[in-house]
C-alpha atoms as a PDB file:
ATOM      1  CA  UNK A   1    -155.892  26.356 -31.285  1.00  0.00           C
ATOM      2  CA  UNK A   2    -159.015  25.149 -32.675  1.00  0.00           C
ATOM      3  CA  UNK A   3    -161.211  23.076 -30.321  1.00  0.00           C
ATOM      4  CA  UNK A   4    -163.845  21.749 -33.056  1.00  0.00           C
ATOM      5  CA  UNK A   5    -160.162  20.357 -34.842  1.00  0.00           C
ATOM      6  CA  UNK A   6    -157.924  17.729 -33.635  1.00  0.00           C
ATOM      7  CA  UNK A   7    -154.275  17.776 -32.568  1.00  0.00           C
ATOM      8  CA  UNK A   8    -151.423  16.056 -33.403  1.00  0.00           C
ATOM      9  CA  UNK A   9    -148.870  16.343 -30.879  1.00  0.00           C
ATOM     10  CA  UNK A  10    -145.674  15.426 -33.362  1.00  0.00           C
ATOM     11  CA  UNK A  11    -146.856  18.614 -35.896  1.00  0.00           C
ATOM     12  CA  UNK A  12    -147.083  20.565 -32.774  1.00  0.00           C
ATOM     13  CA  UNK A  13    -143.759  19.880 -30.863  1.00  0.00           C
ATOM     14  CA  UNK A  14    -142.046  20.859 -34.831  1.00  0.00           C
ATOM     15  CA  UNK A  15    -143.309  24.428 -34.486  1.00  0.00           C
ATOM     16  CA  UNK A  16    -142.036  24.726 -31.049  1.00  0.00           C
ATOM     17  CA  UNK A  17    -138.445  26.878 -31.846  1.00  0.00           C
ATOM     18  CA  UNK A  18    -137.254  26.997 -28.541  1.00  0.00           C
ATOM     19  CA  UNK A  19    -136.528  24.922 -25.411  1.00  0.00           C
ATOM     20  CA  UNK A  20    -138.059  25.391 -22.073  1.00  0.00           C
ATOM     21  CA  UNK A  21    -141.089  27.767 -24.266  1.00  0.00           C
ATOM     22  CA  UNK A  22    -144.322  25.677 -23.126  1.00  0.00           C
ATOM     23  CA  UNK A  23    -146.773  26.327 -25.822  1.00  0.00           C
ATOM     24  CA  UNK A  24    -150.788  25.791 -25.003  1.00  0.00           C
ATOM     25  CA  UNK A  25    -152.344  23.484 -27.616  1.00  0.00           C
ATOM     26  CA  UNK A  26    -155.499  21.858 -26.149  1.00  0.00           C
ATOM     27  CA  UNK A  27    -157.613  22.347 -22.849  1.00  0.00           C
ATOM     28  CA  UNK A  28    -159.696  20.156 -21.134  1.00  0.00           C
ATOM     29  CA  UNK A  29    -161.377  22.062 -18.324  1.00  0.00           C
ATOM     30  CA  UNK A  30    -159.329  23.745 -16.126  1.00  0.00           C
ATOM     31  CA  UNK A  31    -156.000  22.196 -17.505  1.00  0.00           C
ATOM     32  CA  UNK A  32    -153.799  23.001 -20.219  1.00  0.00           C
ATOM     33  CA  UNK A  33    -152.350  20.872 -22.788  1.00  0.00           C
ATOM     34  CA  UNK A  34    -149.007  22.140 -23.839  1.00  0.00           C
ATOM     35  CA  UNK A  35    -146.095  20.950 -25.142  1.00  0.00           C
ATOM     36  CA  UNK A  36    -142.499  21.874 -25.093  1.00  0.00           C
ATOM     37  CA  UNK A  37    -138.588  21.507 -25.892  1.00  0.00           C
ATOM     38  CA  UNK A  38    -136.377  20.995 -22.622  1.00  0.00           C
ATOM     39  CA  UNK A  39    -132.443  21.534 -23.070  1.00  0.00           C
ATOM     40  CA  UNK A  40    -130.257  21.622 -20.194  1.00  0.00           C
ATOM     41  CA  UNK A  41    -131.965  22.158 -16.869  1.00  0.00           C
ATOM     42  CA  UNK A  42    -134.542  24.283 -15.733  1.00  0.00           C
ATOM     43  CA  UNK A  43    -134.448  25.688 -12.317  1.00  0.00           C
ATOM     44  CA  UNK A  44    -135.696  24.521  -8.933  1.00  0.00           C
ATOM     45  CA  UNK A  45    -138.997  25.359  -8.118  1.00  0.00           C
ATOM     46  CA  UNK A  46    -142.585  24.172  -6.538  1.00  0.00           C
ATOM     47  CA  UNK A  47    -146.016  24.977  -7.850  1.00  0.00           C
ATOM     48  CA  UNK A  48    -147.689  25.288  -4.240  1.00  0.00           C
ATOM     49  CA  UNK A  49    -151.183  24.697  -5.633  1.00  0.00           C
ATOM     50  CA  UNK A  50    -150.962  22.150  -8.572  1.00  0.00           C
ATOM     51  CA  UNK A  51    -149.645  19.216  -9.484  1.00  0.00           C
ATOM     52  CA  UNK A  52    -147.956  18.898 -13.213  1.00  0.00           C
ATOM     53  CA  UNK A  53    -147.712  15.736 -15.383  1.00  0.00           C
ATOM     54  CA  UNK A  54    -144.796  15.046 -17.392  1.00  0.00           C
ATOM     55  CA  UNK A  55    -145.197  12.554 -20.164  1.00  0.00           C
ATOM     56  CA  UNK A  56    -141.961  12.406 -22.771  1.00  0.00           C
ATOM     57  CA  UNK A  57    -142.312  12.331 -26.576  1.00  0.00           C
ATOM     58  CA  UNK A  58    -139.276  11.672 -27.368  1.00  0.00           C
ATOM     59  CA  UNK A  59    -136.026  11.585 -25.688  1.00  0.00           C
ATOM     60  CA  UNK A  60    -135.180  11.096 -21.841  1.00  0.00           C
ATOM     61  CA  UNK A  61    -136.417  13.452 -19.116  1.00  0.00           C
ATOM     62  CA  UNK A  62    -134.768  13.439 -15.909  1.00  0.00           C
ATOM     63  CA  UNK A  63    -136.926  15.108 -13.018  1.00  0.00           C
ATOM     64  CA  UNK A  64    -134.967  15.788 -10.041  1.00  0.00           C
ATOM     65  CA  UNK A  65    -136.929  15.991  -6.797  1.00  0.00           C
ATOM     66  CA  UNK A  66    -136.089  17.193  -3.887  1.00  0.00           C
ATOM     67  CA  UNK A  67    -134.362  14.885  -1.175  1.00  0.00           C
ATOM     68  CA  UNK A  68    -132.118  13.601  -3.491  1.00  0.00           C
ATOM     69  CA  UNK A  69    -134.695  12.025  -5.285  1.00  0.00           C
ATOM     70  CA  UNK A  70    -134.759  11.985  -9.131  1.00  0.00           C
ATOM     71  CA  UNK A  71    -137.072  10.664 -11.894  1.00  0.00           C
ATOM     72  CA  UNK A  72    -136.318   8.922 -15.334  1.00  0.00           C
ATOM     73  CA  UNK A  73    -139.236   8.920 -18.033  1.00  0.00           C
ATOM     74  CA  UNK A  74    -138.818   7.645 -21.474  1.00  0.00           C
ATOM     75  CA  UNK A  75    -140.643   8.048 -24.332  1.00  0.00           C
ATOM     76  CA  UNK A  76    -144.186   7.070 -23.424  1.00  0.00           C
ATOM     77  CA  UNK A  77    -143.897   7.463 -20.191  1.00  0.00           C
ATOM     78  CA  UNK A  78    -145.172  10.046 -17.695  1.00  0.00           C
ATOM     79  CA  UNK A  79    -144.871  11.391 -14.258  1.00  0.00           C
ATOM     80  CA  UNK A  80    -146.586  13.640 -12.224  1.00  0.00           C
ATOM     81  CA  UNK A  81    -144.953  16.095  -9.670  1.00  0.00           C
ATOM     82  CA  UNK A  82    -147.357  16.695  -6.570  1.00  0.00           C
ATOM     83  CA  UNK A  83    -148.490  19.930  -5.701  1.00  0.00           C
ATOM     84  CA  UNK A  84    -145.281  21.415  -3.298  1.00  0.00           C
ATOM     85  CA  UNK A  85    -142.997  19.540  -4.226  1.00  0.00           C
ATOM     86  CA  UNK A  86    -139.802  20.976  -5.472  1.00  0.00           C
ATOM     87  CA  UNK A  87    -138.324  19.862  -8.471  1.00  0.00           C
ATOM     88  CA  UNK A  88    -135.723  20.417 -11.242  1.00  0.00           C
ATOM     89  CA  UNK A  89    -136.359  18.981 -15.155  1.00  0.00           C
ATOM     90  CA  UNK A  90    -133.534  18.409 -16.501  1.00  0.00           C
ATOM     91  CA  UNK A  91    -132.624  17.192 -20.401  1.00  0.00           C
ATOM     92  CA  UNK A  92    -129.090  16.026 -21.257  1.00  0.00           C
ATOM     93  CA  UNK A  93    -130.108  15.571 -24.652  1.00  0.00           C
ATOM     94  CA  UNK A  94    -133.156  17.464 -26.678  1.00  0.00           C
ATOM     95  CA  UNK A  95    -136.513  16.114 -25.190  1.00  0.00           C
ATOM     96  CA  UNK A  96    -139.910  16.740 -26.700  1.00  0.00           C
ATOM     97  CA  UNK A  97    -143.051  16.562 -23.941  1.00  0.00           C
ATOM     98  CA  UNK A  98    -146.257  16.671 -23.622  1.00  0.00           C
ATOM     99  CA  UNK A  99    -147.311  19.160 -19.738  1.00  0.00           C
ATOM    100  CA  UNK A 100    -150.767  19.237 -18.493  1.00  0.00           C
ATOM    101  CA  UNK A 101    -150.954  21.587 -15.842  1.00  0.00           C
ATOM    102  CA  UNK A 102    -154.520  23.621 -13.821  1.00  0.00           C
ATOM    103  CA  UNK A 103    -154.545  26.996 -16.495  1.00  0.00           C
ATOM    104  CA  UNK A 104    -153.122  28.562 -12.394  1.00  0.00           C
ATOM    105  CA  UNK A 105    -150.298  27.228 -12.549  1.00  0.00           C
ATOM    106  CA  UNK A 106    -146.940  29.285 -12.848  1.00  0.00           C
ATOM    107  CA  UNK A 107    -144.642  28.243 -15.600  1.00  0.00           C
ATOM    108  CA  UNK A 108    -141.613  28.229 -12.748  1.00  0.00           C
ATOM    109  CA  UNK A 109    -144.032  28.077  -9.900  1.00  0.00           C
ATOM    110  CA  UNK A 110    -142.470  29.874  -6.861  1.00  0.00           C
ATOM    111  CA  UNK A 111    -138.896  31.120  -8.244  1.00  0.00           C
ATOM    112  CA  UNK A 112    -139.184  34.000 -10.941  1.00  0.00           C
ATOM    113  CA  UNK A 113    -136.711  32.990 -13.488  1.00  0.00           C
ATOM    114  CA  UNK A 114    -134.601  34.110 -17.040  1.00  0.00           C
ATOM    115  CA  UNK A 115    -136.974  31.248 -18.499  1.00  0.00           C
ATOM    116  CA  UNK A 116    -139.862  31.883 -16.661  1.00  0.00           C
ATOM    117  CA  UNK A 117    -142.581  32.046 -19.720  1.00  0.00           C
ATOM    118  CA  UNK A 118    -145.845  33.960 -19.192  1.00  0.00           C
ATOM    119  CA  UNK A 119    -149.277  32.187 -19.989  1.00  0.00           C
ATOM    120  CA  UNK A 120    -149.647  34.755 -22.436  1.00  0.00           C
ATOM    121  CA  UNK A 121    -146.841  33.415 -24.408  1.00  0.00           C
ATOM    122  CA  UNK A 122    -147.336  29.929 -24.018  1.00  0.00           C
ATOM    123  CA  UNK A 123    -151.010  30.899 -25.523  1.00  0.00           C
ATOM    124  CA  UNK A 124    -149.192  32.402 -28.437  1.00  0.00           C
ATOM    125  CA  UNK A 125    -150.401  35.712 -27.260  1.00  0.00           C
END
């Protein structure tokens, strides 16, 4: 990651290899840009202290909330989960995003996880 150097977010997502492995590749302040492959679901969890935007690539996202709630996003479009609240991503088909999330914030929040991914990782660490 080269800050003087400009991203593309397309050349990124292709050197992504696996799904649901956030990799950092910008930061503005105290939030990450990262982007990632989702497969399948995730698991249900919270991030207590931050909220986390969703925007999808390519592909359709479902976010299910709880309450029975659930989110659709499309490509170009984005979501953000407040701070608390539980939720559940969830890809049918392979989706390519685009997270930006406070550099605090827990890759599955509150539940510790088989797919929980360290920062370290997502840095490329």
């Amino acid at each position: 990651m080269n800050p003087l150097a400009p991203a593309n977010v397309a050349d990124s997502l292709a050197l992504v290899t696996e799904h649901w492995t956030p990799r950092v590749i910008g930061q503005v302040n105290d939030q990450y840009i990262k982007v990632a492959k989702l497969l399948g679901e995730l698991v249900w969890h919270a991030h207590d202290g931050e909220d986390e935007m969703f925007l999808v690539v390519y592909g359709t996202l479902r976010i299910q909330l709880e309450g029975d709630a659930e989110v659709t996003l499309t490509p170009g479009e984005f979501y953000v989960v407040p701070r608390g609240v539980r939720h559940n991503p969830v890809a049918a088909e392979e989706v390519g995003i685009v997270l930006i999330e406070t550099v605090t914030t827990s890759h599955t929040g509150d539940v510790a996880s088989d797919r929980s991914v360290s920062i370290e990782r997502q840095l490329g660490q």
